[in-house]
C-alpha atoms as a PDB file:
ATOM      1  CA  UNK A   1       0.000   0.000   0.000  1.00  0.00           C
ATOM      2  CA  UNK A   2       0.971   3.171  -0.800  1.00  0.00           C
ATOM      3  CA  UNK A   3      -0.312   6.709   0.041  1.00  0.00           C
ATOM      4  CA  UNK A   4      -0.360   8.906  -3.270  1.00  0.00           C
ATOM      5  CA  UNK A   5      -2.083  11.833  -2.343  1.00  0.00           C
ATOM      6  CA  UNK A   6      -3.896  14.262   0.043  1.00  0.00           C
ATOM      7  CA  UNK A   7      -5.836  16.899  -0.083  1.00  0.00           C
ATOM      8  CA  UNK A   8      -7.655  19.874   2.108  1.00  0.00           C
ATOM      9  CA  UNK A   9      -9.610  22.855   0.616  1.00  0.00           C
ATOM     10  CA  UNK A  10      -8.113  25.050   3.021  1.00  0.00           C
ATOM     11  CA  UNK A  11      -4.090  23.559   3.446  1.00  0.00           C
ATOM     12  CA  UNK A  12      -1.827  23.074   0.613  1.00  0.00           C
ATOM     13  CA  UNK A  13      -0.532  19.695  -0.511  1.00  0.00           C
ATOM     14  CA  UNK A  14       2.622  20.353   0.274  1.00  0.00           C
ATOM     15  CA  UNK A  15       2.573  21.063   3.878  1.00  0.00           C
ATOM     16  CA  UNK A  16      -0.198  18.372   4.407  1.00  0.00           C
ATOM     17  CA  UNK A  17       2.025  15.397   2.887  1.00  0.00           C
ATOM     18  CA  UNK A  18       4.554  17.140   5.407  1.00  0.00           C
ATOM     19  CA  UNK A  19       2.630  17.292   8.479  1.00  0.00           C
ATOM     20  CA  UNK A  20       1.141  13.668   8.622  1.00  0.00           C
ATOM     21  CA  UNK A  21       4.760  12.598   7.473  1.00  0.00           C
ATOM     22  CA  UNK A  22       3.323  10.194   4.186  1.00  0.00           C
ATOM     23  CA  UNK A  23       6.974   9.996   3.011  1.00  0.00           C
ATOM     24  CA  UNK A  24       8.470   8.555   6.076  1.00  0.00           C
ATOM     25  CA  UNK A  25       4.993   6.555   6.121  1.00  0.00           C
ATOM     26  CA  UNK A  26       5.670   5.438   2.370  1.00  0.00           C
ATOM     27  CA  UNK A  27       8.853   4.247   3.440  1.00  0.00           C
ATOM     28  CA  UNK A  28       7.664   2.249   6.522  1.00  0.00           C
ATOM     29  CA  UNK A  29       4.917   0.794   4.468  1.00  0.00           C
ATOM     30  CA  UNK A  30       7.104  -0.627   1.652  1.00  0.00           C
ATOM     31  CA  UNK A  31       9.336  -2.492   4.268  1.00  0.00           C
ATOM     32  CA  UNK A  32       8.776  -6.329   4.914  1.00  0.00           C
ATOM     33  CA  UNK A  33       6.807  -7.345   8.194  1.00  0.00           C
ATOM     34  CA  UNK A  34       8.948  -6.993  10.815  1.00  0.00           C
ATOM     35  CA  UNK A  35       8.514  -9.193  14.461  1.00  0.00           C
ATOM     36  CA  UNK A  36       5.766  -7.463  15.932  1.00  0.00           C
ATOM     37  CA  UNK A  37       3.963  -6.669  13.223  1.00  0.00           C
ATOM     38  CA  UNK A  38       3.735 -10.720  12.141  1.00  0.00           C
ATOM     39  CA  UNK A  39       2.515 -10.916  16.250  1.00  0.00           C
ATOM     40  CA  UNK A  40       0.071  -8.621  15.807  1.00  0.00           C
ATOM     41  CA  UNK A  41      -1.164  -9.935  12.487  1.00  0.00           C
ATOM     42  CA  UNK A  42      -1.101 -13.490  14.042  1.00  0.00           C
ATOM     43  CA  UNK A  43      -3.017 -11.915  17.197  1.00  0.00           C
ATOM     44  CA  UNK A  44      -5.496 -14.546  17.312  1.00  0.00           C
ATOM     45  CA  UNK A  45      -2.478 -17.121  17.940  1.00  0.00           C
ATOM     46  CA  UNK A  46      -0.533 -15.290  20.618  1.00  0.00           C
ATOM     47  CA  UNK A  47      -1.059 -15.218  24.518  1.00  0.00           C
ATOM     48  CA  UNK A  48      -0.581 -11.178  24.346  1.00  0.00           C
ATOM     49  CA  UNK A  49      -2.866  -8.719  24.561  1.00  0.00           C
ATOM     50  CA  UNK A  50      -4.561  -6.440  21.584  1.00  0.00           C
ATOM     51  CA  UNK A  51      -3.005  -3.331  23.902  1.00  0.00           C
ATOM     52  CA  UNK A  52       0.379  -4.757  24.375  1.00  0.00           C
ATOM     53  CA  UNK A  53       0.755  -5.750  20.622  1.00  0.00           C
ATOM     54  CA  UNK A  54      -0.262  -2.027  19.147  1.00  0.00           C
ATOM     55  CA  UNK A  55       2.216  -0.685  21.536  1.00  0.00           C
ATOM     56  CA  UNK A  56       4.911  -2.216  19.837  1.00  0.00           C
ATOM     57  CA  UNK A  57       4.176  -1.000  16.353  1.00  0.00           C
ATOM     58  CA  UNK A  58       5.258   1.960  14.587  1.00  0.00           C
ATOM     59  CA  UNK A  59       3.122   5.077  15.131  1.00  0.00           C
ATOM     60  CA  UNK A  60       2.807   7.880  12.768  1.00  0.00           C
ATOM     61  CA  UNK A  61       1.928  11.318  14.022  1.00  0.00           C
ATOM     62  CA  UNK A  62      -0.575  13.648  12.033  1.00  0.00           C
ATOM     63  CA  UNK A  63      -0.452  17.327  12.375  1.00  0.00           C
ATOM     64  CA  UNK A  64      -3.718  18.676  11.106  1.00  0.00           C
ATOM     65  CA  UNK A  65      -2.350  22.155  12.748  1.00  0.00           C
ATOM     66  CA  UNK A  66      -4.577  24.850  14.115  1.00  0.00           C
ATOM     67  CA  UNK A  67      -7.115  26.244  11.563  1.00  0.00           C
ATOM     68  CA  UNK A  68      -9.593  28.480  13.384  1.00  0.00           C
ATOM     69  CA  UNK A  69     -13.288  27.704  12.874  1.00  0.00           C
ATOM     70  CA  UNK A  70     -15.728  30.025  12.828  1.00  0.00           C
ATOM     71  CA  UNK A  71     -18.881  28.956  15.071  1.00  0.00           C
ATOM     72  CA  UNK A  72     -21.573  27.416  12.398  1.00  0.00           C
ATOM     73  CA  UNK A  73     -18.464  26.695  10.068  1.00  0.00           C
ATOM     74  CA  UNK A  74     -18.306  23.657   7.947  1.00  0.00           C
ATOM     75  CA  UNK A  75     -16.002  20.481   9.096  1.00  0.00           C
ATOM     76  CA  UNK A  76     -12.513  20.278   8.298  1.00  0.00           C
ATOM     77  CA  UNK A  77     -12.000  17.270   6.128  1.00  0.00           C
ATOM     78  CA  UNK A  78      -8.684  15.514   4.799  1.00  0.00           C
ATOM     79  CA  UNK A  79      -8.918  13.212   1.969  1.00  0.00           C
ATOM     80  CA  UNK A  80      -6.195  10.588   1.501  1.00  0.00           C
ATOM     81  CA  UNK A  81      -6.055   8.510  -1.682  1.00  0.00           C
ATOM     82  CA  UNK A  82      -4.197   4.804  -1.082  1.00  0.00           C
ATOM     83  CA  UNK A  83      -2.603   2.683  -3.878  1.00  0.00           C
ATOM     84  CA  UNK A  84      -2.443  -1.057  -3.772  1.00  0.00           C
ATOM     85  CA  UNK A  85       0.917  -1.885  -4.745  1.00  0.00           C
ATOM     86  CA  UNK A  86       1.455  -4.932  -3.549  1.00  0.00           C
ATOM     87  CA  UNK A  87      -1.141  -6.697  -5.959  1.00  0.00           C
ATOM     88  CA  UNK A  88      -2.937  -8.369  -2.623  1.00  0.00           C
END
């Protein structure tokens, strides 16, 4: 899977793809499986809990940074378009 684009009428693309960090995500998501994310794929077969096994893979943080909204304001909405790569 790979992310390809995002969007926001009020944030360009540019500083979107760099505040939720989709090239270091792109990157991550092209690697094999490492331990725990075979564990946590294989949850059903492991003595550990859901909690413990999310803990031990890779988080991403997304900035949406601070847009004002006016009261009565529409929602802010972020559209991200994925990309099977992997032919699965």
């Amino acid at each position: 899977m790979r992310l390809t684009d995002v969007r926001n009428d009020q944030i360009s693309i540019a500083n979107l793809w760099e505040h939720f960090e989709l090239t270091k995500m792109n990157k991550e998501l092209l690697l094999p499986l490492n331990h725990n994310e075979i564990l946590f794929n294989n949850s059903d077969k492991t003595t550990g809990s859901n909690e413990e096994l999310q803990k031990a893979l890779t988080n991403f943080v997304w900035d949406f940074g601070k847009i004002p909204i006016k009261s009565g304001g529409k929602p802010r909405k972020v559209r991200l378009t994925l990309k099977n790569v992997g032919g699965v």
